[in-house]
N, C-alpha and C. Protein backbone atom coordinates (compact mmCIF):
# COMPACT_ATOMS: atom_id res chain seq x y z
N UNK A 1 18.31 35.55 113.69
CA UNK A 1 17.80 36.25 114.86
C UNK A 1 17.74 35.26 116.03
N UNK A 2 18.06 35.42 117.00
CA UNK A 2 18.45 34.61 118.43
C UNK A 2 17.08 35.28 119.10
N UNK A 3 16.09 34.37 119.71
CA UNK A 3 15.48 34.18 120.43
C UNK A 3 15.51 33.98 121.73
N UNK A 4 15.44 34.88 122.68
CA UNK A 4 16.18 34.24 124.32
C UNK A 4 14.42 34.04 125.48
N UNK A 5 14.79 33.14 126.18
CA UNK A 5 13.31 32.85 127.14
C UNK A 5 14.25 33.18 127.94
N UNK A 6 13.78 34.15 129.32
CA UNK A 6 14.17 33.69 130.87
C UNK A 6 13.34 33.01 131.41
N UNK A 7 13.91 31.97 132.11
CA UNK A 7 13.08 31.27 132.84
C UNK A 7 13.07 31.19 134.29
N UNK A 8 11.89 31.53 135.10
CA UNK A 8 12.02 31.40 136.45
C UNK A 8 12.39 30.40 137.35
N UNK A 9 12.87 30.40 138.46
CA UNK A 9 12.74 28.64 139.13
C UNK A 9 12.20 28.87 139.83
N UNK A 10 10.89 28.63 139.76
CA UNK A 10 9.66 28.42 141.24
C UNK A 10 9.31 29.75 141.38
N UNK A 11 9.62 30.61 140.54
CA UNK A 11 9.57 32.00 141.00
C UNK A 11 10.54 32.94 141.15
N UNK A 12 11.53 32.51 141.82
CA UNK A 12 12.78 33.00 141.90
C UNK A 12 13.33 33.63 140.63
N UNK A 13 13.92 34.95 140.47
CA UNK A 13 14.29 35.65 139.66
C UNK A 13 15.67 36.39 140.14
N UNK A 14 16.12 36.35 141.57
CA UNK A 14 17.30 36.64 141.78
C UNK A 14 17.72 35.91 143.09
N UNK A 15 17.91 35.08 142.56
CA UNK A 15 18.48 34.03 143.99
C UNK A 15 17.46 33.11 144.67
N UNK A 16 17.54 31.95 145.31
CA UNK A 16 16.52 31.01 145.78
C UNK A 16 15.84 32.32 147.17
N UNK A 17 14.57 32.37 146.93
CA UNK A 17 13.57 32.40 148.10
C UNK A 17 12.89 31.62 148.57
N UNK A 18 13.50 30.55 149.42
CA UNK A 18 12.97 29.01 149.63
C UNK A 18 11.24 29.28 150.44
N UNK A 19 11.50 30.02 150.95
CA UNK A 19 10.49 30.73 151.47
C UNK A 19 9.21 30.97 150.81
N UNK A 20 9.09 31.48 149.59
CA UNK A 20 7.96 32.58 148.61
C UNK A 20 8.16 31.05 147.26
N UNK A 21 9.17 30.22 147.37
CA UNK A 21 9.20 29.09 146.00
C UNK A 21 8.04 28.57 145.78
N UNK A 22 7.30 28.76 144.75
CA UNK A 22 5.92 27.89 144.52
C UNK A 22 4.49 28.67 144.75
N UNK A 23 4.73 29.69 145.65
CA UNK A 23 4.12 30.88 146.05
C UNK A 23 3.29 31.59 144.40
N UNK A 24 1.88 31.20 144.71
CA UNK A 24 1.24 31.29 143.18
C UNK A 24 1.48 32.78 143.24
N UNK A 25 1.22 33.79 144.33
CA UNK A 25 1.73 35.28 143.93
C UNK A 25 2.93 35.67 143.46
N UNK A 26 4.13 34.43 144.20
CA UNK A 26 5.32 34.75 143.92
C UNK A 26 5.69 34.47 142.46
N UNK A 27 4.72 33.49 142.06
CA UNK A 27 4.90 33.51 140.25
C UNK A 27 4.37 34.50 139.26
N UNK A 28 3.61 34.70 139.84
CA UNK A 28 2.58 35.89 138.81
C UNK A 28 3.66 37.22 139.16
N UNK A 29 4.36 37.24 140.19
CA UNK A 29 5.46 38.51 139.85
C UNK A 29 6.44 38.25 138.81
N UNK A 30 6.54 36.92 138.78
CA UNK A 30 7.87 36.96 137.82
C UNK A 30 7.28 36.98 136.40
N UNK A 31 5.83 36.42 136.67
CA UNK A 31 5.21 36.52 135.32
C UNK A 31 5.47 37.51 134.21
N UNK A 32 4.34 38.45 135.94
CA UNK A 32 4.60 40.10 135.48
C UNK A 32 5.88 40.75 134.96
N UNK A 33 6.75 40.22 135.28
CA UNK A 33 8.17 40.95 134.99
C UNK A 33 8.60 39.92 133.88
N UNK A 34 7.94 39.38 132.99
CA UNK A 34 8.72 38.93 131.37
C UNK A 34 9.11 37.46 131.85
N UNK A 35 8.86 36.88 132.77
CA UNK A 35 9.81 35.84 132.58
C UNK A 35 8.53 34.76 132.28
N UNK A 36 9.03 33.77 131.74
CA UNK A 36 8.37 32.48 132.20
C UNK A 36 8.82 31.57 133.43
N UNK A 37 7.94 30.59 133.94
CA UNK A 37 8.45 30.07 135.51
C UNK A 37 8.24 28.34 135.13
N UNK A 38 9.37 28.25 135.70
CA UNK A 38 8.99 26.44 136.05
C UNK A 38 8.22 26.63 137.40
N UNK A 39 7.35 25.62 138.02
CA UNK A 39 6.21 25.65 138.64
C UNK A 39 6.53 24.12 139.08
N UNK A 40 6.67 23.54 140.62
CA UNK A 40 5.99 22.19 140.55
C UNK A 40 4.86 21.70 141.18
N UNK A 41 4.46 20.84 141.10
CA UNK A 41 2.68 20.31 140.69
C UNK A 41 2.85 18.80 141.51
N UNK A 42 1.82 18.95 142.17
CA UNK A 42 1.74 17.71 142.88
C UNK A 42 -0.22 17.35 142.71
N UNK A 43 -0.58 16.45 142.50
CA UNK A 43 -1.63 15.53 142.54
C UNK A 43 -1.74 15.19 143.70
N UNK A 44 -2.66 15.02 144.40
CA UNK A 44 -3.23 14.34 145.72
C UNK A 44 -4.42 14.41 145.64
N UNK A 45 -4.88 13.11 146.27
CA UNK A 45 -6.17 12.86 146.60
C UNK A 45 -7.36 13.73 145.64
N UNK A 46 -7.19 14.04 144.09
CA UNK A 46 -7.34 14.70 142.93
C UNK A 46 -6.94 16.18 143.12
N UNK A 47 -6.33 16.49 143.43
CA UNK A 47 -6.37 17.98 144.02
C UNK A 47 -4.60 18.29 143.64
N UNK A 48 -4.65 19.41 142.87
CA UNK A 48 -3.54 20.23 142.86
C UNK A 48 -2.85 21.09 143.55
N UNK A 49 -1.54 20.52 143.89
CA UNK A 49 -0.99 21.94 144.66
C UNK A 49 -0.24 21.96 144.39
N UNK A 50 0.82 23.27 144.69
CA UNK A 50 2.41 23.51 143.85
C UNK A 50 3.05 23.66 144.89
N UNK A 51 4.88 22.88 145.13
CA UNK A 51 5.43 22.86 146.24
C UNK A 51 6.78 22.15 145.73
N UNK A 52 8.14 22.53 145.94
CA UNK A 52 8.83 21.87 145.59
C UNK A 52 9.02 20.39 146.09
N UNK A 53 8.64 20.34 147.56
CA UNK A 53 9.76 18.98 148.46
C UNK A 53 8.28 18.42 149.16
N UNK A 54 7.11 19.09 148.73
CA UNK A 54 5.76 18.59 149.29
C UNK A 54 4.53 19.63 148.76
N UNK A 55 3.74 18.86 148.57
CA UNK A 55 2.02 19.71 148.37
C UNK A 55 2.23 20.44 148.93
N UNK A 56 2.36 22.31 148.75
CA UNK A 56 2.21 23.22 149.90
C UNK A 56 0.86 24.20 149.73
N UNK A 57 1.16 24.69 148.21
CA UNK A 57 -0.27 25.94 147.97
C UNK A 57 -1.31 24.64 146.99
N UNK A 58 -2.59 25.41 147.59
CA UNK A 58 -3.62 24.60 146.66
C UNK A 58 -3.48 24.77 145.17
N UNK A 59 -4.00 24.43 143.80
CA UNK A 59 -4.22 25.26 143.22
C UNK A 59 -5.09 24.67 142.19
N UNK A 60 -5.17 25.11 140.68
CA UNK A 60 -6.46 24.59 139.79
C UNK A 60 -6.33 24.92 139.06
N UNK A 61 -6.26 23.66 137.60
CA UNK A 61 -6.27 23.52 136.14
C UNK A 61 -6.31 25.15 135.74
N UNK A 62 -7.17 25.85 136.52
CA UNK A 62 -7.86 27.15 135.95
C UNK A 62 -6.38 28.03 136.07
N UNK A 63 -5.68 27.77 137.25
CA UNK A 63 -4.49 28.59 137.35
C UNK A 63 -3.85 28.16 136.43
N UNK A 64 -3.01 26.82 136.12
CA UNK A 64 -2.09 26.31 135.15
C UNK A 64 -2.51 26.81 133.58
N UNK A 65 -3.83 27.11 132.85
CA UNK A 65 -4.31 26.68 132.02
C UNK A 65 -4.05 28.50 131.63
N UNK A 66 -4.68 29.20 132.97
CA UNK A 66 -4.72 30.43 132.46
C UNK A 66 -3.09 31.42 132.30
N UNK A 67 -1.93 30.36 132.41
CA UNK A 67 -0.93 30.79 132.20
C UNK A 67 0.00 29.98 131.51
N UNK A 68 -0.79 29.24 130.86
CA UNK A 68 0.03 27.72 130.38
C UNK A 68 1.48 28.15 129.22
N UNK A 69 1.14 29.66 128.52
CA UNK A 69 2.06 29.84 127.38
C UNK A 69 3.60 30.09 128.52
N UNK A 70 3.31 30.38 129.95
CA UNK A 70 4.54 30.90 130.13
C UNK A 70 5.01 29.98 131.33
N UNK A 71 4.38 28.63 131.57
CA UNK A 71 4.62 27.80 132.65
C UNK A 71 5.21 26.65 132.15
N UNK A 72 6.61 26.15 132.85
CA UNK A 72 7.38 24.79 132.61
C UNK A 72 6.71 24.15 133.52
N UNK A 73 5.90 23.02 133.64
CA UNK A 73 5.39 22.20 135.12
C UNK A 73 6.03 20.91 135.29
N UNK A 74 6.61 20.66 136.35
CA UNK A 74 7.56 19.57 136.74
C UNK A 74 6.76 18.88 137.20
N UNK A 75 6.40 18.01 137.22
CA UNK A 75 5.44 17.15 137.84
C UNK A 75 5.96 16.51 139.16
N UNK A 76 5.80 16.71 140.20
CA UNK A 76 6.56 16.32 141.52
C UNK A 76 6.30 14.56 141.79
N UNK A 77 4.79 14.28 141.42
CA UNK A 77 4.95 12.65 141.52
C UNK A 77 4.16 11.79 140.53
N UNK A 78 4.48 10.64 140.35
CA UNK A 78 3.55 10.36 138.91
C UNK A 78 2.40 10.47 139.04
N UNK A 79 1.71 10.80 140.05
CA UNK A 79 0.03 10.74 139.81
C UNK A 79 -0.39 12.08 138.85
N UNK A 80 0.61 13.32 139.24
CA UNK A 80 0.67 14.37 138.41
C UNK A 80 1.05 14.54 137.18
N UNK A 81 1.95 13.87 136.54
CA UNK A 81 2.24 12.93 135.42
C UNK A 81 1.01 12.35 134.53
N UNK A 82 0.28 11.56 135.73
CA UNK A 82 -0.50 11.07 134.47
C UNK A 82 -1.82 11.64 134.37
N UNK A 83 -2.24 12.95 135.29
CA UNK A 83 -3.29 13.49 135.17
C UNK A 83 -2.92 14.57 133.44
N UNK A 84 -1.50 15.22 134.00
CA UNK A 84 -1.32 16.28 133.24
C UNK A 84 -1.29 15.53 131.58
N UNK A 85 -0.82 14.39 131.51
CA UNK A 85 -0.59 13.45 129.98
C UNK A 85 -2.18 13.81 129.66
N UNK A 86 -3.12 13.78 129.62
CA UNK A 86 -4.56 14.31 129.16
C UNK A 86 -4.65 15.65 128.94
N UNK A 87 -3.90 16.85 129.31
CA UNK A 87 -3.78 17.89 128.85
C UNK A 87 -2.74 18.55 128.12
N UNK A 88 -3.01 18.77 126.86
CA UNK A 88 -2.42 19.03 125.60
C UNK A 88 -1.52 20.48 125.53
N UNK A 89 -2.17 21.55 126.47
CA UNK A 89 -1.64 22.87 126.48
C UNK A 89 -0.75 23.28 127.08
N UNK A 90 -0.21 22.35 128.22
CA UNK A 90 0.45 22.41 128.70
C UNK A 90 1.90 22.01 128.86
N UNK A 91 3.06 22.76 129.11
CA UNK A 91 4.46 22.34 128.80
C UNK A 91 4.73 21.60 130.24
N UNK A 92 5.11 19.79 130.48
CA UNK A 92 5.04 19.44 131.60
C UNK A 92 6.39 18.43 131.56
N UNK A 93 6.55 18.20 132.46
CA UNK A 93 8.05 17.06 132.64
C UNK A 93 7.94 16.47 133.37
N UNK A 94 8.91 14.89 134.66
CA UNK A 94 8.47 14.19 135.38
C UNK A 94 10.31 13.55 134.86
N UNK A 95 10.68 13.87 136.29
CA UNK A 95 11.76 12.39 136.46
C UNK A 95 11.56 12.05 137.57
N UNK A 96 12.57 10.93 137.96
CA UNK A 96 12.66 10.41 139.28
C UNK A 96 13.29 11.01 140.50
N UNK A 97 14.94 11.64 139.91
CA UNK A 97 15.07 11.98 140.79
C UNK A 97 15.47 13.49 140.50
N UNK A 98 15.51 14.34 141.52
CA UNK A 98 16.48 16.08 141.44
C UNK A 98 17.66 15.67 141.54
């Protein structure tokens, strides 16, 4: 039996919306619609926000945690990296470069 995941990018489910990318509503639609989403995560000054190319939306453990079965989190810089390495539930990644 073949198992298939779709996976979102940033939200996006039919073509880049550079616009709505990272957009915590714009994920919870794709949520809603079956998919799982990669998400990226930036650390600052202790504070979470999701943004591909910079910190844009705020956000909180409580968001990541309460969707953790269906979120890939890219970690945008190592400070996010090494907060997220202390949390176990979560599916997270970190390179250098895109």
């Amino acid at each position: 039996m073949s198992l298939k995941k779709l996976i979102s990018h940033r939200g996006n489910i039919s073509g880049p919306k550079i616009s709505l990318e990272n957009d915590p509503e714009y994920i919870l639609k794709a949520l809603s619609l079956g998919y799982d989403c990669e998400v990226d995560i930036w650390l600052v000054e202790k504070e979470l926000y999701l943004g591909h190319d910079e910190p844009t939306y705020k956000t909180s453990m409580d968001f990541l945690l309460q969707h953790e079965k269906y979120l890939w989190v890219h970690c945008k810089n190592f400070e996010a990296l090494e907060f997220l390495n202390k949390i176990k539930e979560l599916n997270y990644f970190w390179h250098q470069e895109d």
